[in-house]
Every structure is written in C-alpha cells, then in structure tokens.
N, C-alpha and C. Protein backbone atom coordinates (compact mmCIF):
# COMPACT_ATOMS: atom_id res chain seq x y z
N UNK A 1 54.27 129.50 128.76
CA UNK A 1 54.05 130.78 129.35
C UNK A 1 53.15 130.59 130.56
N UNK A 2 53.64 131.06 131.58
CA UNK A 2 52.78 131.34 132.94
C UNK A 2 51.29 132.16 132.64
N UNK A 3 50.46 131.32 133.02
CA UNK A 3 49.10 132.59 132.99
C UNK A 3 48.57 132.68 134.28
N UNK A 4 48.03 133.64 134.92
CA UNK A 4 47.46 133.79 136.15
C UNK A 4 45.93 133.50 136.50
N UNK A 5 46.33 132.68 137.53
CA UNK A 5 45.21 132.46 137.97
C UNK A 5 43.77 133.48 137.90
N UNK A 6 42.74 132.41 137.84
CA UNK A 6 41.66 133.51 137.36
C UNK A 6 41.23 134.59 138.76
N UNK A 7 41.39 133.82 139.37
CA UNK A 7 41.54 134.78 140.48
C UNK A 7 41.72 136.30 141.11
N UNK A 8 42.91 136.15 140.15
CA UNK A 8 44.00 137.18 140.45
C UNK A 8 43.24 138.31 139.60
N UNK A 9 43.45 139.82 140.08
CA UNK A 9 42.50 140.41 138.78
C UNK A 9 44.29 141.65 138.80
N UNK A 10 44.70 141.23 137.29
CA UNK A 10 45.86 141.41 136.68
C UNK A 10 45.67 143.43 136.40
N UNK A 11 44.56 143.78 136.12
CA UNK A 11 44.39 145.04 135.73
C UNK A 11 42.80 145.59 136.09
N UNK A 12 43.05 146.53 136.52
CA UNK A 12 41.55 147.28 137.46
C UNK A 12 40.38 146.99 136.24
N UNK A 13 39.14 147.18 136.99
CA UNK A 13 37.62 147.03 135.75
C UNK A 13 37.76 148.60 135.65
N UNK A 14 37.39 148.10 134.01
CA UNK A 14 37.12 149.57 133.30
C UNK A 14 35.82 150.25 134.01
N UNK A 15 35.92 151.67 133.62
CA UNK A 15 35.47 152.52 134.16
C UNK A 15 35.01 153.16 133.19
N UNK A 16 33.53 153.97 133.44
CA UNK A 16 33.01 155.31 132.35
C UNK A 16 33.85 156.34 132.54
N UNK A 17 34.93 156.46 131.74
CA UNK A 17 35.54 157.84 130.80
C UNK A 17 35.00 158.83 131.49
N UNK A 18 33.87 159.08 131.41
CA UNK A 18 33.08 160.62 131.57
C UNK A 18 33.38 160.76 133.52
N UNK A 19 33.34 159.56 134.09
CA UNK A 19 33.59 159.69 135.45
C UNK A 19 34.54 160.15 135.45
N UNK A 20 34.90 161.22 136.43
CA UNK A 20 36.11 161.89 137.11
C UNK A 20 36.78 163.32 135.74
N UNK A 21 35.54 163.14 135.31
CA UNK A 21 36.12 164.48 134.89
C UNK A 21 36.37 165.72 135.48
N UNK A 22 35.03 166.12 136.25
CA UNK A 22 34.80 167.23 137.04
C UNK A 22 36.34 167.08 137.80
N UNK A 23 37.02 166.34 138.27
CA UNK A 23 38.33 166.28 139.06
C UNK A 23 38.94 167.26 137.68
N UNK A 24 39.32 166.64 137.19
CA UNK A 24 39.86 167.00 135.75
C UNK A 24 40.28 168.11 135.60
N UNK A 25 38.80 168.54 135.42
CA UNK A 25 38.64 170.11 135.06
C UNK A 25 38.28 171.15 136.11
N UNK A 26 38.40 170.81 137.16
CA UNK A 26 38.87 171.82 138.39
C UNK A 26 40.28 172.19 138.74
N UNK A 27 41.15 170.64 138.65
CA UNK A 27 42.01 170.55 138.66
C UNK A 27 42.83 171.71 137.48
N UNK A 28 42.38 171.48 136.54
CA UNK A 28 42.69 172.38 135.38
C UNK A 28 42.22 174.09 135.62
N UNK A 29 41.15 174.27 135.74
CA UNK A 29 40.46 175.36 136.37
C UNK A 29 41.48 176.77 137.18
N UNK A 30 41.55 175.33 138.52
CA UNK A 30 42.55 176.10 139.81
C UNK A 30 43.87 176.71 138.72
N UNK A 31 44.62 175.67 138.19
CA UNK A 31 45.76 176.00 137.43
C UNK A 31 45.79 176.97 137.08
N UNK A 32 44.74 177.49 136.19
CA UNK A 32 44.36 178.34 135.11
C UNK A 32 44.31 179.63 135.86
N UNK A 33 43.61 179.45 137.20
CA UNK A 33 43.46 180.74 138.19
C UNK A 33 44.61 181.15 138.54
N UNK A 34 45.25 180.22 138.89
CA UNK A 34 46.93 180.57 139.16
C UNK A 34 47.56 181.10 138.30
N UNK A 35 47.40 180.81 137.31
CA UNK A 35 48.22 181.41 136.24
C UNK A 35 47.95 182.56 136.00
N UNK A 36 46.80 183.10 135.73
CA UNK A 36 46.53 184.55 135.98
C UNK A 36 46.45 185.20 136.85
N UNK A 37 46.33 184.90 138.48
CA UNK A 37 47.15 185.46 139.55
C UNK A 37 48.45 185.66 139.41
N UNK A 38 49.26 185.19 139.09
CA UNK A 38 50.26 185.08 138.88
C UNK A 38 51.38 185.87 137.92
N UNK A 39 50.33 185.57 136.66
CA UNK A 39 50.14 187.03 135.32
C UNK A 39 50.28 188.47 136.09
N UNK A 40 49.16 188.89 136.78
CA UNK A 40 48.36 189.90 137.14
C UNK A 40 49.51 190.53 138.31
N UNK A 41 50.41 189.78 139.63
CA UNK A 41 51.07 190.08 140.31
C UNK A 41 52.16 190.41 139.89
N UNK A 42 52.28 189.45 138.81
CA UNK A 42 54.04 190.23 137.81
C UNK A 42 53.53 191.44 137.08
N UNK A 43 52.75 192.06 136.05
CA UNK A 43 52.41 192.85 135.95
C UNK A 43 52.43 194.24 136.77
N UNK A 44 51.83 193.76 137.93
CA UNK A 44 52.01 194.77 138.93
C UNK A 44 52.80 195.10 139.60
N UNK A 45 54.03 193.94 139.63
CA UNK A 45 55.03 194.25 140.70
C UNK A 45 56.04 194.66 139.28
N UNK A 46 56.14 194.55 138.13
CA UNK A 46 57.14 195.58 137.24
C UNK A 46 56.60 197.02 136.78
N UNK A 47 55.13 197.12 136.75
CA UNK A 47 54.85 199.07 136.58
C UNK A 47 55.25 199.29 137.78
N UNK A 48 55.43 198.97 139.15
CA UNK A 48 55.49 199.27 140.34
C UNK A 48 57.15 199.48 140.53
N UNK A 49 58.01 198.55 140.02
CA UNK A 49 59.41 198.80 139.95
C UNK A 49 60.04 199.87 138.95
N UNK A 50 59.21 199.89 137.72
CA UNK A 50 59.55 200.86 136.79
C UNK A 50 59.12 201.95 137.54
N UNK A 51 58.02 202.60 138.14
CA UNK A 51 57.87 203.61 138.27
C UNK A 51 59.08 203.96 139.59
N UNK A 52 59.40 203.20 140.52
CA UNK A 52 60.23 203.49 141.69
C UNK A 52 61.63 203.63 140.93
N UNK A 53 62.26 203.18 140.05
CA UNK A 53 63.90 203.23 139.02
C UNK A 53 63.28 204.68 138.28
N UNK A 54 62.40 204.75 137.70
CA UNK A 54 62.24 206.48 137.60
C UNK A 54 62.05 207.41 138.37
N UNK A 55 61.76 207.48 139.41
CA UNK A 55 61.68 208.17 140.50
C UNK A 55 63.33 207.67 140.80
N UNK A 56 63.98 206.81 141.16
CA UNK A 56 65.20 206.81 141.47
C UNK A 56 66.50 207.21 140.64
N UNK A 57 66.02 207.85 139.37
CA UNK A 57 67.10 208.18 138.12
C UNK A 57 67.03 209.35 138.47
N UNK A 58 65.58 210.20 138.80
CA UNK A 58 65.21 211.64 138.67
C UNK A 58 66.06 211.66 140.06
N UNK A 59 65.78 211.40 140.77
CA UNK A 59 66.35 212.12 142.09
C UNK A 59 67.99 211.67 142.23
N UNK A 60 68.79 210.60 141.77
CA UNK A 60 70.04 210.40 141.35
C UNK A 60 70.45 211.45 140.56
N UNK A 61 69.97 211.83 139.99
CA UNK A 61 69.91 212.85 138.76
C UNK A 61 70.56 214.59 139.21
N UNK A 62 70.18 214.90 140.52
CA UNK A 62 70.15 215.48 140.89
C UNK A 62 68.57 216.41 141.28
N UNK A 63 67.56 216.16 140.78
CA UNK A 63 66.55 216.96 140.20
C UNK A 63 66.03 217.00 141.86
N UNK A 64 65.07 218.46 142.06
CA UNK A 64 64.51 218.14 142.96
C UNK A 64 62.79 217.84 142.93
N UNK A 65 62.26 218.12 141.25
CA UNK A 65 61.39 217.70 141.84
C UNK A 65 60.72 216.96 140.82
N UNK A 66 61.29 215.95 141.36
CA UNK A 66 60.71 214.13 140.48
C UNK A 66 59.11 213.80 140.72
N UNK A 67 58.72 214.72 141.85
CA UNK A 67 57.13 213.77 142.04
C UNK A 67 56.50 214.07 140.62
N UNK A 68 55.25 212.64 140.11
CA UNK A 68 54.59 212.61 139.37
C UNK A 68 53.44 213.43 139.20
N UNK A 69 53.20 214.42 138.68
CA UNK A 69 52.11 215.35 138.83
C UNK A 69 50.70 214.62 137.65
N UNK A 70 49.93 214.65 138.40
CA UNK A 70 48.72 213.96 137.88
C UNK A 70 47.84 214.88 137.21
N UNK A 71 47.57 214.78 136.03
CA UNK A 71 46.78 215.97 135.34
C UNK A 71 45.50 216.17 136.03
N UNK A 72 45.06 217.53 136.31
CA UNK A 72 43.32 217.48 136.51
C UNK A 72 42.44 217.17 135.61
N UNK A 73 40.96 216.45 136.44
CA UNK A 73 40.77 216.11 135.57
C UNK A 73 39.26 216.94 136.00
C-alpha cells in the first residue's frame, strides 16, 4: 500500500467545535426570519384576496351595495 509522504498533510488540523458557531446560528437565525416574513406575507396576501373574491361575488351578484360597513365603535 502507498502511504504519503509526511509531508503531504492528507486532511485539514482539527479545529475547536465551538468555533464557527456564531456563523451557524445566524445563518440559521436569517432563515428563520425568512420564514416568518414569508409566513406573515402569505397570510396577508390571502385575507387580502379573500376579501377582494367577496367583494367580487357581491357585486357579480348583482348587489349594489357590497361595501364592508365597519361597526362603530
């Protein structure tokens, strides 16, 4: 069997574990932010479509008056 010269360094020097976490877990972090941006914009962009397809049934409908009346408060 061929062995390599001592020279040669076959596989990187170990490293402390605990280094490069902070990458890690920012990395993870950002994700996480995204994901609930992301949550939060779908959310909003389907009450926002539901309410415009009801407003668009009522007035398909024939009706004239579809606006949403907001209770006083």
């Amino acid at each position: 069997m061929l062995e390599a010269p001592a020279s040669e360094n076959w596989c990187r020097p170990m490293t402390d574990p605990d280094e490069g976490n902070g990458d890690n877990r920012r990395g993870a972090i950002a994700g996480l932010v995204i994901a609930v941006v992301l949550l939060a914009v779908g959310i909003w962009l389907a009450r926002d479509l539901s309410a415009v397809s009801k407003m668009q049934d009522c007035v398909m409908s024939g009706r004239t008056n579809c606006n949403q009346i907001d209770p006083a408060r």
